[in-house]
Every structure is written in C-alpha cells, then in structure tokens.
PDB file of N, CA and C in Angstrom:
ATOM      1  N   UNK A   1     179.937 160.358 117.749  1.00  0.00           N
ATOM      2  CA  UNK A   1     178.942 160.489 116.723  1.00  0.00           C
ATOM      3  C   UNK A   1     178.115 159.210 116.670  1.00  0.00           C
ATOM      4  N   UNK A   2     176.927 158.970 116.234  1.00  0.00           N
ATOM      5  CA  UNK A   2     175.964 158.086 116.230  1.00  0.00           C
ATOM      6  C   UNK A   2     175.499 157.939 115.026  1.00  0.00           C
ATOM      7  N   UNK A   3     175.758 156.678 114.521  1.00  0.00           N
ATOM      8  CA  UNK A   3     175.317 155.990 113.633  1.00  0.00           C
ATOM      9  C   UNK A   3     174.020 154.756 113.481  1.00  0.00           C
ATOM     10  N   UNK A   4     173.455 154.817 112.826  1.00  0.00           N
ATOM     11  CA  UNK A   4     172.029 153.857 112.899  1.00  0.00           C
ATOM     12  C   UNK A   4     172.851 152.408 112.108  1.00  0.00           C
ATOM     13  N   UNK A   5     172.535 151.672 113.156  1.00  0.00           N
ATOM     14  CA  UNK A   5     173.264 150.051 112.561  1.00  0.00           C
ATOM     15  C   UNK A   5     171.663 149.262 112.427  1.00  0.00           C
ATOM     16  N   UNK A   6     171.777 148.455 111.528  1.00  0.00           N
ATOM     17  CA  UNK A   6     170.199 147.615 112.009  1.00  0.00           C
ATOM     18  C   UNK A   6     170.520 146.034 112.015  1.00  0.00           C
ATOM     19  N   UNK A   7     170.216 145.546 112.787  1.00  0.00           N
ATOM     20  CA  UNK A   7     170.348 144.353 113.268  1.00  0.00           C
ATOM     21  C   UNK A   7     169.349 143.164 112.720  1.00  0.00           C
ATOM     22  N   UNK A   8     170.064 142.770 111.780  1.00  0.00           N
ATOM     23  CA  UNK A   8     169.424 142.240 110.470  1.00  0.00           C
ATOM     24  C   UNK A   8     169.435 140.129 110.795  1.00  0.00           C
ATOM     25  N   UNK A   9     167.950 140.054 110.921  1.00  0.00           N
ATOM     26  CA  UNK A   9     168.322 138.188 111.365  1.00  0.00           C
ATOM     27  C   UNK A   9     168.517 137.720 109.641  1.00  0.00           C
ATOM     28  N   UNK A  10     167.865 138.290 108.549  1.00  0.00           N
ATOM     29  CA  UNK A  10     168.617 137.265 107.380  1.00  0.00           C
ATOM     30  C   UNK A  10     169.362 137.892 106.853  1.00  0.00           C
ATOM     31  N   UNK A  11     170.672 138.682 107.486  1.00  0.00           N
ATOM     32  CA  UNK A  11     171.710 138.712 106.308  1.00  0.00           C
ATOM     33  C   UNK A  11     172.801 138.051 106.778  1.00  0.00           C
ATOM     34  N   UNK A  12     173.238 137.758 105.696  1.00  0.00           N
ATOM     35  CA  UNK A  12     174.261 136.026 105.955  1.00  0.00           C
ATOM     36  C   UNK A  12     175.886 137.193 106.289  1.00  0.00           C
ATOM     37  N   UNK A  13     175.560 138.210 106.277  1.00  0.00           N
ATOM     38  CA  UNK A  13     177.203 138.692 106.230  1.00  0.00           C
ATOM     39  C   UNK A  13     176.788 139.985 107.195  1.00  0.00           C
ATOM     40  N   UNK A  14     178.273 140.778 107.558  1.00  0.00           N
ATOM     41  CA  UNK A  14     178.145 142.003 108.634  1.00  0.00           C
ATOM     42  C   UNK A  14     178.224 143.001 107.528  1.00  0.00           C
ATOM     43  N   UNK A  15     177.578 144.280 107.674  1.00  0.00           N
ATOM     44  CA  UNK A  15     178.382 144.964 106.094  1.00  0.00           C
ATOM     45  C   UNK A  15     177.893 146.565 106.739  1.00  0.00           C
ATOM     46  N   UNK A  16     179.193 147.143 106.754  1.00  0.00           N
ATOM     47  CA  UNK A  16     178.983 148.638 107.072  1.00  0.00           C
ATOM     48  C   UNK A  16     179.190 149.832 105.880  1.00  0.00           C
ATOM     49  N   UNK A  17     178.575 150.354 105.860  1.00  0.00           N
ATOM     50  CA  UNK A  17     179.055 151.756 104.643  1.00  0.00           C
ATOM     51  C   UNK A  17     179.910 152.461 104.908  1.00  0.00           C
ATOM     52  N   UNK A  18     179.949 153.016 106.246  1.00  0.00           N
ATOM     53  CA  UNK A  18     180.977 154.142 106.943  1.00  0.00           C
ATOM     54  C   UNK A  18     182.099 153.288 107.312  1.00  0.00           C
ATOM     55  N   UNK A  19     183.412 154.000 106.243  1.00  0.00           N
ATOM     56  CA  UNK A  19     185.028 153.842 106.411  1.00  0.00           C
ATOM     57  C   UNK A  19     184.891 153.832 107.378  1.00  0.00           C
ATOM     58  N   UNK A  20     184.353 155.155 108.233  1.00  0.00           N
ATOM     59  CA  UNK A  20     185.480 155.311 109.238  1.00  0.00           C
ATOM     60  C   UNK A  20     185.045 154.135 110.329  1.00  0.00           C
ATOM     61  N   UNK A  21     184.835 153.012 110.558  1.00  0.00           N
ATOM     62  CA  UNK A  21     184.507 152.177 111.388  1.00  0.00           C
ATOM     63  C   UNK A  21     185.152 150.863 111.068  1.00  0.00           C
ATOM     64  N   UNK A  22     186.105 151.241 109.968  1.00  0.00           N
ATOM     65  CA  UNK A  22     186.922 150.236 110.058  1.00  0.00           C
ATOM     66  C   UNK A  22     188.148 150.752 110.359  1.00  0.00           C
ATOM     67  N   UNK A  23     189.056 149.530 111.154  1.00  0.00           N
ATOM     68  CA  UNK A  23     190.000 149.816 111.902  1.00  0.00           C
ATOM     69  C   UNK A  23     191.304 148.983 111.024  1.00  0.00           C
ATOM     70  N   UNK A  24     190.756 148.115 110.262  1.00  0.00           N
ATOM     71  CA  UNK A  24     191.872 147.046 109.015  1.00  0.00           C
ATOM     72  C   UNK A  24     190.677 146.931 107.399  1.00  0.00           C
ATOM     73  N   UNK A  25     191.297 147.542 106.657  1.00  0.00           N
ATOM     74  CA  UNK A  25     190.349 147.255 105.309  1.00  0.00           C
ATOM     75  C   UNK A  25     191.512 146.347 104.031  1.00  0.00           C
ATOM     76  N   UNK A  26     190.918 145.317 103.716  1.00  0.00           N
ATOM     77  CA  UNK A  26     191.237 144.591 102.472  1.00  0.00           C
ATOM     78  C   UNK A  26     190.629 145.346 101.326  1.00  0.00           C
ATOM     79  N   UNK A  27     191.273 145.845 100.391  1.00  0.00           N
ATOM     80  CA  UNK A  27     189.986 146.093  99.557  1.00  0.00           C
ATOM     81  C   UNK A  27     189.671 144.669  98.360  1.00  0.00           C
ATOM     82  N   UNK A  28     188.999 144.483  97.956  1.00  0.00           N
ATOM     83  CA  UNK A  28     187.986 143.359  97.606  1.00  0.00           C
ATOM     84  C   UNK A  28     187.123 144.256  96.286  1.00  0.00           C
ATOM     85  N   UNK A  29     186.385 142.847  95.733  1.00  0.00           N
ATOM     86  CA  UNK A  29     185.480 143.398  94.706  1.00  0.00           C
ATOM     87  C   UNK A  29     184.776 141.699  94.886  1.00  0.00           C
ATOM     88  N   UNK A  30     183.293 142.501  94.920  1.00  0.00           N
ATOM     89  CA  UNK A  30     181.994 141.373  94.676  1.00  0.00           C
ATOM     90  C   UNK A  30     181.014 142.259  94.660  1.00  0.00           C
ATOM     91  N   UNK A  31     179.763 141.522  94.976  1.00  0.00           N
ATOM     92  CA  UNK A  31     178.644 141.625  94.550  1.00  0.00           C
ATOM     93  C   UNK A  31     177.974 141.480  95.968  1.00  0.00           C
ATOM     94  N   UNK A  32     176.812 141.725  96.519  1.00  0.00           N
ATOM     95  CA  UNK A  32     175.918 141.451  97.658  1.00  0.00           C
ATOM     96  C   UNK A  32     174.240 142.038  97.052  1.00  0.00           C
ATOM     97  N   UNK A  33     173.670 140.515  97.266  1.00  0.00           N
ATOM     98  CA  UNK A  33     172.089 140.844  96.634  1.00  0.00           C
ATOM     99  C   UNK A  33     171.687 140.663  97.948  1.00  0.00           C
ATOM    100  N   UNK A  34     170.677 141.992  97.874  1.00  0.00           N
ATOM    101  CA  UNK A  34     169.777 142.601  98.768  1.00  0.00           C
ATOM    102  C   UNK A  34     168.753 141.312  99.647  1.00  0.00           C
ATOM    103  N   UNK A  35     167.795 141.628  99.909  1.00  0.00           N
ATOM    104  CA  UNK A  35     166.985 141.269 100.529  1.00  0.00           C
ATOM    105  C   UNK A  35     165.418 140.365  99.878  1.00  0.00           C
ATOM    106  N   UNK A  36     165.597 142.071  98.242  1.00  0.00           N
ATOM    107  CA  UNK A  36     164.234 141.680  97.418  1.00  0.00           C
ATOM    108  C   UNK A  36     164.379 140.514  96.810  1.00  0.00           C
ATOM    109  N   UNK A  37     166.225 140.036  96.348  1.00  0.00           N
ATOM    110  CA  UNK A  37     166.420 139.470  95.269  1.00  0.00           C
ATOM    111  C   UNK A  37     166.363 139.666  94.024  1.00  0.00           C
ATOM    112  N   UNK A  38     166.671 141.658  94.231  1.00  0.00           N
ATOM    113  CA  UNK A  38     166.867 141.921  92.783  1.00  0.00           C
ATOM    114  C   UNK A  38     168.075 142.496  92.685  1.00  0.00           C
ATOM    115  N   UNK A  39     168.093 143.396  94.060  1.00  0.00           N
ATOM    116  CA  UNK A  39     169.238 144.469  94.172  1.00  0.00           C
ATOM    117  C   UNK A  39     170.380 144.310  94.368  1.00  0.00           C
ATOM    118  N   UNK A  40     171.901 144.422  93.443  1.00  0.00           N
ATOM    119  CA  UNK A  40     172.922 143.768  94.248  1.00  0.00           C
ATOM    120  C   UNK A  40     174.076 145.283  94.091  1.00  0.00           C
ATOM    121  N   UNK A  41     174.666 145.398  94.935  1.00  0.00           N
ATOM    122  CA  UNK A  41     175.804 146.320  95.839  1.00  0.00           C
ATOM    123  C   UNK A  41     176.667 145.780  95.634  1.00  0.00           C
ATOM    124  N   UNK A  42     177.926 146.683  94.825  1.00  0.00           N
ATOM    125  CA  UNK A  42     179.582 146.455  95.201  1.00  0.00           C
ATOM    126  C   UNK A  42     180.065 146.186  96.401  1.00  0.00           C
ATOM    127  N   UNK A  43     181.177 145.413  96.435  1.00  0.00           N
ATOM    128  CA  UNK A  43     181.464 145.032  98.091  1.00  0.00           C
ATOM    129  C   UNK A  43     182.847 145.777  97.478  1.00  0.00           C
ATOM    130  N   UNK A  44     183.168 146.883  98.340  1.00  0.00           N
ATOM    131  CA  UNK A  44     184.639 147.417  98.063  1.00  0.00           C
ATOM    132  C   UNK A  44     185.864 146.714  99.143  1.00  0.00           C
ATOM    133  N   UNK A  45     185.602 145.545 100.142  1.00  0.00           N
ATOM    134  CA  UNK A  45     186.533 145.406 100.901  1.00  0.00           C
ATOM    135  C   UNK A  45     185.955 144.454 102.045  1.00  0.00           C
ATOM    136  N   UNK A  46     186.936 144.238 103.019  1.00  0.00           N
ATOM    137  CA  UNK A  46     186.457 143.021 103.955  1.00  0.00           C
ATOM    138  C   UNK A  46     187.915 143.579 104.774  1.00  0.00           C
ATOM    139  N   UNK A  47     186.878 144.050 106.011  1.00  0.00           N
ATOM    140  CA  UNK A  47     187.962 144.157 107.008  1.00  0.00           C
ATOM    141  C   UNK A  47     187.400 143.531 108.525  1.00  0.00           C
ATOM    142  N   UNK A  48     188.252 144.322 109.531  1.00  0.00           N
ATOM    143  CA  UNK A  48     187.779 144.523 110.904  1.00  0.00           C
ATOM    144  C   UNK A  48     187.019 146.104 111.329  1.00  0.00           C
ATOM    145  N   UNK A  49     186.090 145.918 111.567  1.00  0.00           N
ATOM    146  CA  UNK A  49     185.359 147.194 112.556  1.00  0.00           C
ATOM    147  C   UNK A  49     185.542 147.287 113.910  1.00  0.00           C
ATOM    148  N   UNK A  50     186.089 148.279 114.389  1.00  0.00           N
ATOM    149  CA  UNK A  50     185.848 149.121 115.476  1.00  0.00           C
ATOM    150  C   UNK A  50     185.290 149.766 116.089  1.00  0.00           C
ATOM    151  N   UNK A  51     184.474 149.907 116.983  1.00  0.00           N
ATOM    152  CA  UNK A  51     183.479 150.713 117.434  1.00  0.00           C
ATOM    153  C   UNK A  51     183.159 150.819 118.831  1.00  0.00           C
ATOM    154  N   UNK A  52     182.461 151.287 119.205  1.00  0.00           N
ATOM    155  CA  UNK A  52     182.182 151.283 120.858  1.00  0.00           C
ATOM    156  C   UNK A  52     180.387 151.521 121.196  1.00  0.00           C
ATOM    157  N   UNK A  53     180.716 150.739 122.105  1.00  0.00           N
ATOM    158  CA  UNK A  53     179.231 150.258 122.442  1.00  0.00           C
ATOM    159  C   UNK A  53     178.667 150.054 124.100  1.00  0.00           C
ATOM    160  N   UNK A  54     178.399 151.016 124.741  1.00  0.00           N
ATOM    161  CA  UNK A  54     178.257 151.490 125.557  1.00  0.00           C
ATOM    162  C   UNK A  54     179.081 151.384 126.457  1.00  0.00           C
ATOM    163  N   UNK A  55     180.494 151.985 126.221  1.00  0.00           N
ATOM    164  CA  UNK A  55     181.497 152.226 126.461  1.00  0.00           C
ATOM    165  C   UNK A  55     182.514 151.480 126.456  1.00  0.00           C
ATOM    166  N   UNK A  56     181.960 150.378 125.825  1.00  0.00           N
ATOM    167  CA  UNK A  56     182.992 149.346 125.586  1.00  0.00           C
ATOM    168  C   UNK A  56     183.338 149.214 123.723  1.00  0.00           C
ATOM    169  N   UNK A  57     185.050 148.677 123.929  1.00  0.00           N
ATOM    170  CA  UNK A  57     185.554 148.430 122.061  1.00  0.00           C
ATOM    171  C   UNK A  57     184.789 147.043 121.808  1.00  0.00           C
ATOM    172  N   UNK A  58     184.362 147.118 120.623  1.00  0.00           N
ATOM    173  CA  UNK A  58     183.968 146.414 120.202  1.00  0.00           C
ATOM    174  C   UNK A  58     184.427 145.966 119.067  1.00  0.00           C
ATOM    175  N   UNK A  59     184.850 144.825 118.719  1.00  0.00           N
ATOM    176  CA  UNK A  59     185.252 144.295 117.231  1.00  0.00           C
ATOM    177  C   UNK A  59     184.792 143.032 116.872  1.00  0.00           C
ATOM    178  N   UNK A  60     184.473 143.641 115.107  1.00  0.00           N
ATOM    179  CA  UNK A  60     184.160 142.930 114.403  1.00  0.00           C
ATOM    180  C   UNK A  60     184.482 142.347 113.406  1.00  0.00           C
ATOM    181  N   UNK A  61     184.696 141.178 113.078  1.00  0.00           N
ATOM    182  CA  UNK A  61     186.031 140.648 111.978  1.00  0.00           C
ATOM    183  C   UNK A  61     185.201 140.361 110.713  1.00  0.00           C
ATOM    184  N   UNK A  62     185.634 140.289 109.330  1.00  0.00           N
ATOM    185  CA  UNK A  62     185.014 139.917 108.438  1.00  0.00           C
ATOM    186  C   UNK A  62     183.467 140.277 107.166  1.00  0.00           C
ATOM    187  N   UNK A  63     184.081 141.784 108.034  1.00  0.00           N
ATOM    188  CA  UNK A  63     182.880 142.760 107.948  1.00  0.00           C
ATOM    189  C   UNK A  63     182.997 143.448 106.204  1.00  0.00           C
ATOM    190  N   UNK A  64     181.833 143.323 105.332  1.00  0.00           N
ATOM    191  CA  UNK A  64     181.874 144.000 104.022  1.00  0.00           C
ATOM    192  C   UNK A  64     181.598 145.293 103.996  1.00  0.00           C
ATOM    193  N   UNK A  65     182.492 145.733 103.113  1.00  0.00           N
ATOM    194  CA  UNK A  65     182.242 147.077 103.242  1.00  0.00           C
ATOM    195  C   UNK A  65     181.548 147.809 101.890  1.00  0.00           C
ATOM    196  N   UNK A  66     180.355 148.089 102.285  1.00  0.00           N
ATOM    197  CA  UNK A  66     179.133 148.168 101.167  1.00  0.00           C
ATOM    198  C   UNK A  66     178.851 149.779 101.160  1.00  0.00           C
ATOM    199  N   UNK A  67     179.779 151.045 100.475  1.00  0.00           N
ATOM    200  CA  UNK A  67     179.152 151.996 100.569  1.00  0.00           C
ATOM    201  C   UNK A  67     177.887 152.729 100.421  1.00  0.00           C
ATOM    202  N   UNK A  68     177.423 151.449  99.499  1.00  0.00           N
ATOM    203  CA  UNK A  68     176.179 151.961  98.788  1.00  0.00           C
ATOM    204  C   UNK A  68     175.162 152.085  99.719  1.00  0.00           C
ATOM    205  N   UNK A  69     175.174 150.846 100.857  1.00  0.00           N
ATOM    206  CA  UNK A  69     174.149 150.468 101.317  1.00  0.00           C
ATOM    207  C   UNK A  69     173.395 151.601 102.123  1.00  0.00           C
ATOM    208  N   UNK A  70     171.743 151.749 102.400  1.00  0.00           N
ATOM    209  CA  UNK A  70     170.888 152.511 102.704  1.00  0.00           C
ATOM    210  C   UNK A  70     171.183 152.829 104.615  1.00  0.00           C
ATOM    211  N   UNK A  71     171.918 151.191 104.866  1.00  0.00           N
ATOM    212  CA  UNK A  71     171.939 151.595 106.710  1.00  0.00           C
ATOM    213  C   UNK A  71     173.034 150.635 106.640  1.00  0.00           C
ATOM    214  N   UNK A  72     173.780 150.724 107.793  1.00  0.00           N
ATOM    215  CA  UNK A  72     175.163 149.364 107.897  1.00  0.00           C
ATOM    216  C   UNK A  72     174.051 148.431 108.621  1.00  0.00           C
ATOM    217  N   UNK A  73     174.521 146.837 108.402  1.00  0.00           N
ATOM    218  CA  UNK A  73     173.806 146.353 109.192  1.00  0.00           C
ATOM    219  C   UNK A  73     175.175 144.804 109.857  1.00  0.00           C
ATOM    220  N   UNK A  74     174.378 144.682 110.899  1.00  0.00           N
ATOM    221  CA  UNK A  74     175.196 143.576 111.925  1.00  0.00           C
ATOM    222  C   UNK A  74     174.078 142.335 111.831  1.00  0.00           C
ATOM    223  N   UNK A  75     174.381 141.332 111.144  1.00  0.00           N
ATOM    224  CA  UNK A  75     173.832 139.902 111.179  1.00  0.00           C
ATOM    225  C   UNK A  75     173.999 139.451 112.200  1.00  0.00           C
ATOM    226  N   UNK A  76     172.440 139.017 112.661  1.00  0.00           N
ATOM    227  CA  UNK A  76     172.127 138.070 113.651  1.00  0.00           C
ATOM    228  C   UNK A  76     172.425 137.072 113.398  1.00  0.00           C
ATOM    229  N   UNK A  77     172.620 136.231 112.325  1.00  0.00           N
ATOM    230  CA  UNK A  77     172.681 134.629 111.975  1.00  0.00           C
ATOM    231  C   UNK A  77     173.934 134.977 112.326  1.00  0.00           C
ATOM    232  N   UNK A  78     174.846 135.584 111.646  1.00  0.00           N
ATOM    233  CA  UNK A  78     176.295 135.225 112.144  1.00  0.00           C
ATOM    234  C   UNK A  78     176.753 135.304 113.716  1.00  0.00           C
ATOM    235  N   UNK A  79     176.109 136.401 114.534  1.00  0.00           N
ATOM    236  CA  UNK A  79     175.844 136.832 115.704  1.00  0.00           C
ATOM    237  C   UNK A  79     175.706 135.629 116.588  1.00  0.00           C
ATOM    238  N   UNK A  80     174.686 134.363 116.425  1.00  0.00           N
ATOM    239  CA  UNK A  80     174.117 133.301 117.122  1.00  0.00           C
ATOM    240  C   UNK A  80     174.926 132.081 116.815  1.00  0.00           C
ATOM    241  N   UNK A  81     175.991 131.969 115.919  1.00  0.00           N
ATOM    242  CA  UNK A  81     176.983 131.211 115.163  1.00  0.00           C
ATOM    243  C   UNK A  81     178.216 131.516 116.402  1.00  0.00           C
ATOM    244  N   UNK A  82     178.948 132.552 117.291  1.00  0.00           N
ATOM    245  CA  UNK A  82     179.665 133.048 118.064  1.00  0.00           C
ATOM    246  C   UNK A  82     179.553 132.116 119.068  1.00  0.00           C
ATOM    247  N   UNK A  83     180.393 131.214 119.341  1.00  0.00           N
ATOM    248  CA  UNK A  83     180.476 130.907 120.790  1.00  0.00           C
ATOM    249  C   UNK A  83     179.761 131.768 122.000  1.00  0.00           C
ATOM    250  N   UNK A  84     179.618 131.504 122.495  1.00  0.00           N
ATOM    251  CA  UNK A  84     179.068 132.543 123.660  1.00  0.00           C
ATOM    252  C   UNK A  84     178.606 133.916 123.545  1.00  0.00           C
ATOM    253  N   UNK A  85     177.565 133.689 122.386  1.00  0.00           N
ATOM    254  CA  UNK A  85     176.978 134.815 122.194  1.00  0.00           C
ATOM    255  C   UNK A  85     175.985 135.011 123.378  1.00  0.00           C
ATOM    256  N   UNK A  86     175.580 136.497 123.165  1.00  0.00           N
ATOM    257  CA  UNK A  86     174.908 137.125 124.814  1.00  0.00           C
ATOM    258  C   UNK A  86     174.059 138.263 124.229  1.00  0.00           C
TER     259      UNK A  86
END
C-alpha cells in the first residue's frame, strides 16, 4: 500500500499518522506546533518506523506519532544531522 510522506526541510522532528508504520510505539503526550505558528497537534507516542523503500527496510528511530496530522512527514534537518546521509 502507498502512502504520501512529505519531506519536510523545517520540521525539527519525524512524525507519522499511520500506526501501522510503526514497528515499537511509546505512548507519550505533548504538543507539536505546526508550521503557521498557530496550530498545535497531540503527539500520542514516540517510537521506531518501519517501512520499505524501494525494496529495501527502512528504519526510523524517534519518530512522533501525530494522528491528526494532514500528511506524515520525514525531516530533512534531522535527515542531514545522520552521519552519512545520502
């Protein structure tokens, strides 16, 4: 199944809506303000994601889990922070 991720350069965190892409969930309680600086989203948890990406597993550690949110998105800032990012 295919999911739309968007690859976000200012969000300071990874944050997916869809459970099922996590593979370890903490559940958690916070807050995450949007983009406008008005809007802020429950964070229900902080896990690891699982996923696959052109045919390869892929994992992601430290990931919020924001049901609310409109699209999951994967931070570039944290992305370019990775040792040997590619």
């Amino acid at each position: 199944m295919d999911y739309p991720i968007i690859a976000d350069s200012g969000a300071n965190y990874h944050m997916f809506k869809e459970i099922e892409f996590f593979d370890s969930l903490v559940p958690t309680t916070g807050q995450v303000i949007l983009g406008d600086g008005k809007t802020s989203l429950t964070i229900q948890g902080i896990g690891t994601v699982k996923m696959k990406l052109d045919g390869h597993e892929l994992y992601i550690e430290n990931v919020r889990y924001v049901p609310d949110l409109a699209e999951s998105i994967y931070s570039l800032f944290l992305h370019i922070k990775c040792p040997n990012h590619g």
